[in-house]
C-alpha atoms as a PDB file:
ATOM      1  CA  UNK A   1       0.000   0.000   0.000  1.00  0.00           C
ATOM      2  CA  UNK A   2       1.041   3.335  -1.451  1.00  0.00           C
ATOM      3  CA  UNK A   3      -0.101   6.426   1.270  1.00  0.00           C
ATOM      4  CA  UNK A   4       0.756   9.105  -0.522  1.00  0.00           C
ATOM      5  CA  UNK A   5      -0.005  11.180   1.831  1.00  0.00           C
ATOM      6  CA  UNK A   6       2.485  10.909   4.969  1.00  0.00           C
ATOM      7  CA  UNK A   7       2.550  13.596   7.177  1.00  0.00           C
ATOM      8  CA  UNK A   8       2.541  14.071  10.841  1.00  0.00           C
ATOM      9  CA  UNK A   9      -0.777  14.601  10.921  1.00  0.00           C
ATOM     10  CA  UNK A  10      -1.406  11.013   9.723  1.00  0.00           C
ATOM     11  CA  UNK A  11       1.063   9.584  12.070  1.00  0.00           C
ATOM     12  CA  UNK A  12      -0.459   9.074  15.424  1.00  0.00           C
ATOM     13  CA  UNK A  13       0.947   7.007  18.375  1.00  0.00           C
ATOM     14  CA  UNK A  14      -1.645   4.991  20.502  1.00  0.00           C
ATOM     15  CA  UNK A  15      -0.232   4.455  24.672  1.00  0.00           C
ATOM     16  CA  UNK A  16      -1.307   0.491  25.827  1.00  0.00           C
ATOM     17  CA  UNK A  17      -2.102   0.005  29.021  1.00  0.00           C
ATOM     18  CA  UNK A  18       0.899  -1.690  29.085  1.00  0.00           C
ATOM     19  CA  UNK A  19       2.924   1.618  29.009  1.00  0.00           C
ATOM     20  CA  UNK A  20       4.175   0.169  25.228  1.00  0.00           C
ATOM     21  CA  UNK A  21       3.481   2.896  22.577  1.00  0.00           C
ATOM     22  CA  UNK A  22       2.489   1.947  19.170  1.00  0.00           C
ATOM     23  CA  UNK A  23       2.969   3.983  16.512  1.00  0.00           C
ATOM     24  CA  UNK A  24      -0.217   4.063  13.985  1.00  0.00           C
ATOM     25  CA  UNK A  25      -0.619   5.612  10.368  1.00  0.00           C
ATOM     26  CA  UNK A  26      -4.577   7.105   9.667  1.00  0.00           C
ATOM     27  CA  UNK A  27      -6.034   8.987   7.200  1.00  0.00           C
ATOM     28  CA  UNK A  28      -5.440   6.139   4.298  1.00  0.00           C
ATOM     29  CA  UNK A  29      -8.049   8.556   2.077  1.00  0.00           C
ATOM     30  CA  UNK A  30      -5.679   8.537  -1.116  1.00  0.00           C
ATOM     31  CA  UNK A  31      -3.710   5.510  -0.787  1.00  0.00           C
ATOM     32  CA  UNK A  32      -2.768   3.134  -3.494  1.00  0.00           C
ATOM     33  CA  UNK A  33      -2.763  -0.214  -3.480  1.00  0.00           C
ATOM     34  CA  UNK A  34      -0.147  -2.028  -5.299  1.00  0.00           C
ATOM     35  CA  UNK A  35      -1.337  -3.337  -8.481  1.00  0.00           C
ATOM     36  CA  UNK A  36      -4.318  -3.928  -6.980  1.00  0.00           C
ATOM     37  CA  UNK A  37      -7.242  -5.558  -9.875  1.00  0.00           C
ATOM     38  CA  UNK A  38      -9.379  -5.055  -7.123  1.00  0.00           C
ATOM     39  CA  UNK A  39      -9.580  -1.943  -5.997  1.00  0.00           C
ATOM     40  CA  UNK A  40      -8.146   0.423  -8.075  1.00  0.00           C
ATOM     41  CA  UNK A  41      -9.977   2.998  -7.483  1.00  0.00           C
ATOM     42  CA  UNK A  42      -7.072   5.713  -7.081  1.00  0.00           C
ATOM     43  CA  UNK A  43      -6.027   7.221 -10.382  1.00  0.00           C
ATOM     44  CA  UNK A  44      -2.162   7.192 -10.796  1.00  0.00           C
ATOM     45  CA  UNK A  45      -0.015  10.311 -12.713  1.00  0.00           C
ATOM     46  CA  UNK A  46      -1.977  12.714 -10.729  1.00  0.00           C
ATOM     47  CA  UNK A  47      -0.157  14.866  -8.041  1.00  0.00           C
ATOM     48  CA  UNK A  48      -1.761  14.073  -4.489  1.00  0.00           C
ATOM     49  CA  UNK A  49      -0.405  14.756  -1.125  1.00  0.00           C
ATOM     50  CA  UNK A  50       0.127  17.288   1.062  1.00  0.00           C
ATOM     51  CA  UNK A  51       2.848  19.363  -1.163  1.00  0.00           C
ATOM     52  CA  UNK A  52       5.853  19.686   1.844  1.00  0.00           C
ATOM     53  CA  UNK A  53       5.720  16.233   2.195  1.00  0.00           C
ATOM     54  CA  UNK A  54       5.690  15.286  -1.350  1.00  0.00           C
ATOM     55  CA  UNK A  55       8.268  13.047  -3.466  1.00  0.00           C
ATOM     56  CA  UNK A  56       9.483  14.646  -6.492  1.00  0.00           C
ATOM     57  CA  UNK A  57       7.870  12.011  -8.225  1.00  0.00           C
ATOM     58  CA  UNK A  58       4.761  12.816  -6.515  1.00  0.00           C
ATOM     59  CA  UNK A  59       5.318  16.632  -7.390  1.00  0.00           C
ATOM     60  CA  UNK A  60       5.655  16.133 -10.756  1.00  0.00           C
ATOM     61  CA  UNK A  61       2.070  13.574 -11.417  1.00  0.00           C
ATOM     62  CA  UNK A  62       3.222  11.967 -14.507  1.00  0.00           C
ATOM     63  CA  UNK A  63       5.319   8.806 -12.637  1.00  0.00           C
ATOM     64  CA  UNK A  64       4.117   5.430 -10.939  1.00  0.00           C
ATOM     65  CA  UNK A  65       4.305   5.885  -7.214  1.00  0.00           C
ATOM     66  CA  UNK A  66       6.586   3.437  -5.104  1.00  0.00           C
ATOM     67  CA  UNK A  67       7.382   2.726  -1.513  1.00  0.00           C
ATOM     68  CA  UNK A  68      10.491   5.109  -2.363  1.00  0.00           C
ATOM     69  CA  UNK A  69       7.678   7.761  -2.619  1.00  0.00           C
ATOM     70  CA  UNK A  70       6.411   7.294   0.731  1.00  0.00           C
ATOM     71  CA  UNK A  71       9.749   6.864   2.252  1.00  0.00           C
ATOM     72  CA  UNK A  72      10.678  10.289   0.972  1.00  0.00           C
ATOM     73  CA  UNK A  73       7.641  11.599   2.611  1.00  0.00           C
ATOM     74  CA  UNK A  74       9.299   9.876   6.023  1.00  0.00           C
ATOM     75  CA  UNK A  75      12.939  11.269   5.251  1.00  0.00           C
ATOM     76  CA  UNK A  76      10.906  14.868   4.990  1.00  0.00           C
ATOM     77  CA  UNK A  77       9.380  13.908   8.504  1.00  0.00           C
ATOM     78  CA  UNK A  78      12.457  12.883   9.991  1.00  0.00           C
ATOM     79  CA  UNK A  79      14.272  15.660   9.150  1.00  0.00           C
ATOM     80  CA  UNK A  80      12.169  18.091  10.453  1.00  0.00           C
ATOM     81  CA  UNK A  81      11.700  15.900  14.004  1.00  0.00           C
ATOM     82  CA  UNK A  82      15.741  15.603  14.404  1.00  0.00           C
ATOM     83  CA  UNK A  83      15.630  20.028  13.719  1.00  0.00           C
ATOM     84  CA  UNK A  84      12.460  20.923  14.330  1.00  0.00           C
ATOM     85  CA  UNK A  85      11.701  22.637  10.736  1.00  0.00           C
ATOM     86  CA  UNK A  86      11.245  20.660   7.273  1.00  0.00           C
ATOM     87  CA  UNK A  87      14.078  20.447   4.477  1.00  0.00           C
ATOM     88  CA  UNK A  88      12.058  22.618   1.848  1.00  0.00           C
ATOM     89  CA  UNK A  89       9.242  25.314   2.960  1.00  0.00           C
ATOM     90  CA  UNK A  90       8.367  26.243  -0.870  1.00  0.00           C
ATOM     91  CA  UNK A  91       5.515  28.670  -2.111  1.00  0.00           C
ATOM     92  CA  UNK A  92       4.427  26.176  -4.916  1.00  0.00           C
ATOM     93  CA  UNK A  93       4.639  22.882  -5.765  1.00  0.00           C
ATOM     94  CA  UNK A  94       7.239  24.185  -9.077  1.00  0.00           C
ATOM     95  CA  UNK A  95       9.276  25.820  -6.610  1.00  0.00           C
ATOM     96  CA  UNK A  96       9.357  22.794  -4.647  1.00  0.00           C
ATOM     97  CA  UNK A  97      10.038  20.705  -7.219  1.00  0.00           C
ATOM     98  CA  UNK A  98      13.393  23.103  -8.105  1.00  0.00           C
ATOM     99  CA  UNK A  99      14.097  23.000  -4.304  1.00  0.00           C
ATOM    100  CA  UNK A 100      14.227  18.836  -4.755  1.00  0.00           C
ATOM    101  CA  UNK A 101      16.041  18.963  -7.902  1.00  0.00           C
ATOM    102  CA  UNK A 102      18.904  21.477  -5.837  1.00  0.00           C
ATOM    103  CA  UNK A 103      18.841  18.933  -2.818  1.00  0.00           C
ATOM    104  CA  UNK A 104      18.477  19.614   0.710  1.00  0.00           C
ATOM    105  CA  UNK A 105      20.995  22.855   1.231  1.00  0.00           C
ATOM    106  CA  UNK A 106      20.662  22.982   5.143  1.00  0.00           C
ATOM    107  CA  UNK A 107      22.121  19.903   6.125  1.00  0.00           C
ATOM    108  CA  UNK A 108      20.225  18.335   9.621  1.00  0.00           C
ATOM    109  CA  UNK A 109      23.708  19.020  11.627  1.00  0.00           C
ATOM    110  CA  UNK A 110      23.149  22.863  10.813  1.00  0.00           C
ATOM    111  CA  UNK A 111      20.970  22.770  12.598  1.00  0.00           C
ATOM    112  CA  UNK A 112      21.088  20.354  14.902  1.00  0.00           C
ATOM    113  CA  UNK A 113      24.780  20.025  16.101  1.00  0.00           C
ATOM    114  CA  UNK A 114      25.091  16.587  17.934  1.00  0.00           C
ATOM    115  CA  UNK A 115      23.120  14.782  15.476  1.00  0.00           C
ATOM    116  CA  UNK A 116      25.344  11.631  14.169  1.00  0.00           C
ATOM    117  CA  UNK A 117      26.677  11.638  10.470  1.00  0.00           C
ATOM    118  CA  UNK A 118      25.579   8.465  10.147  1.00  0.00           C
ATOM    119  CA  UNK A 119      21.551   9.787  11.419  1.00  0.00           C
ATOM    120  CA  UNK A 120      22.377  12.604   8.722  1.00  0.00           C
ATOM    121  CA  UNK A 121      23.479  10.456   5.879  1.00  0.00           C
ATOM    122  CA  UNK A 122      19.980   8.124   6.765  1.00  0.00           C
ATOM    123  CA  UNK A 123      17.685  10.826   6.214  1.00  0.00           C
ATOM    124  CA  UNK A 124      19.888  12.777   3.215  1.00  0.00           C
ATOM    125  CA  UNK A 125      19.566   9.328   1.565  1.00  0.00           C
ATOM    126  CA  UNK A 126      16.004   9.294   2.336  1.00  0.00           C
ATOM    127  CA  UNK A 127      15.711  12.452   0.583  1.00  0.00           C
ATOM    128  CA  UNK A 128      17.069  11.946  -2.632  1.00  0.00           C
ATOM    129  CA  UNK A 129      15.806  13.719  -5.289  1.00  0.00           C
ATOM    130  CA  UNK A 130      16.455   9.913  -7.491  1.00  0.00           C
ATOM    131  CA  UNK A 131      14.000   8.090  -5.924  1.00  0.00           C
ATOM    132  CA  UNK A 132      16.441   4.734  -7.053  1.00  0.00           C
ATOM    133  CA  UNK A 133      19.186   6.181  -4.622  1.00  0.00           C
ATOM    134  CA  UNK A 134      16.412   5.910  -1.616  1.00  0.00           C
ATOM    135  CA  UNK A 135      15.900   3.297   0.818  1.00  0.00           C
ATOM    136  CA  UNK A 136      13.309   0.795  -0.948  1.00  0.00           C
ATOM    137  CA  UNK A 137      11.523  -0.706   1.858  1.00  0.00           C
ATOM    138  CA  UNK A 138      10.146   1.275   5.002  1.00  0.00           C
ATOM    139  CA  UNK A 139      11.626  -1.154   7.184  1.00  0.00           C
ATOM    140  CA  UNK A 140      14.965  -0.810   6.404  1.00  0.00           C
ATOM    141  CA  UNK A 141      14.765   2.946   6.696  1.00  0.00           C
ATOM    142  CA  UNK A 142      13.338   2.889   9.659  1.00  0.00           C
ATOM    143  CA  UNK A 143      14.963   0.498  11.385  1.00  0.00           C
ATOM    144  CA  UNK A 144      18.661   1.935  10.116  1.00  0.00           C
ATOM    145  CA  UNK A 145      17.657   5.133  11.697  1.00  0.00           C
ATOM    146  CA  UNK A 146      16.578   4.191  14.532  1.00  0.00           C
ATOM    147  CA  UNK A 147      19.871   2.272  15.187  1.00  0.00           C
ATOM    148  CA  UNK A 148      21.605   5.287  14.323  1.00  0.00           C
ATOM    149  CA  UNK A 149      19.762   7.579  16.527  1.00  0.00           C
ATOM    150  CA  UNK A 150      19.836   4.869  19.631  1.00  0.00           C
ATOM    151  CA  UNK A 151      23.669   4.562  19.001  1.00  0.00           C
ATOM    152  CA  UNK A 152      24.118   8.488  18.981  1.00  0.00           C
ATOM    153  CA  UNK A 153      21.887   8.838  22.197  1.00  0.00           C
ATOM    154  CA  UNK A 154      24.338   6.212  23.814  1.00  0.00           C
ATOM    155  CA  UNK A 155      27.669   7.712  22.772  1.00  0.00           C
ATOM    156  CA  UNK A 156      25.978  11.078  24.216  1.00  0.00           C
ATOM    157  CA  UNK A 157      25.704   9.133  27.726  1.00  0.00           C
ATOM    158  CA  UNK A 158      29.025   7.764  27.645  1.00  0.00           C
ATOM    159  CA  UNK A 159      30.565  11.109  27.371  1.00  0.00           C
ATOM    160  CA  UNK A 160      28.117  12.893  30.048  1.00  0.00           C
ATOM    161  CA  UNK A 161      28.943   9.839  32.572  1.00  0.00           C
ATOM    162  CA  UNK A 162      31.972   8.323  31.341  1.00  0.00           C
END
């Protein structure tokens, strides 16, 4: 399933009684189904999405979406949780579609200082205006990043107690 349509409004996280947190996507309004013969209701080479969050692909409507898409839309969302702003704050979607096409000018250690070079490189890659150079499965983005922000908030307690 295609979102096309990941933002943080769509990501919401739901506390067990536990005390776990899960971490749920909504709002599945104008997702896509892969290949689906049975529902394909969504038409494809039409730009949809929330335009900050959008792929280039996405941006420009005339290209099959893939999980790359929606993992751009992530690398967009983890940028601007490691910094607190987005990449790209565009006018338009052309302008934002030149602002993909220059790449992401203010790097996340700008303007974030601690952040790991490995955490930056994660979400640079996921950011890639070739969507062939981005991670291809959610998973693997998600879980590298994690990693790398665990492993940077562990080196930052070894050298506050060590």
């Amino acid at each position: 399933i295609f979102h096309r349509d990941l933002k943080p409004d769509n990501i919401m996280l739901q506390s067990l009684s536990s005390g776990t947190e899960l971490v749920k996507v909504v709002d599945f309004g104008i997702a896509k189904v892969k290949d689906s013969m049975v529902a394909p209701s969504t038409v494809d080479n039409v730009a949809v999405g929330t335009v900050v969050y959008m792929s280039p692909e996405q941006v420009r409507g005339v290209e099959r979406l893939t999980a790359a898409s929606d993992i751009y839309s992530m690398g967009v969302i983890a940028y601007e949780m490691v910094t607190g702003r987005r990449p790209f704050n565009p006018t338009s979607a052309a302008q934002l579609l030149e602002m993909h096409r220059d790449g992401v000018r203010v790097k996340p250690v700008d303007l974030r200082a601690n952040i790991s070079t490995e955490a930056q490189a994660i979400i640079l890659r996921a950011l890639s205006f070739e969507r062939a150079a981005r991670y291809q499965s959610a998973a693997e983005f998600g879980d590298t990043l994690a990693r790398a922000l665990l492993n940077e908030e562990e080196t930052g307690k070894e050298q506050r107690y060590g």
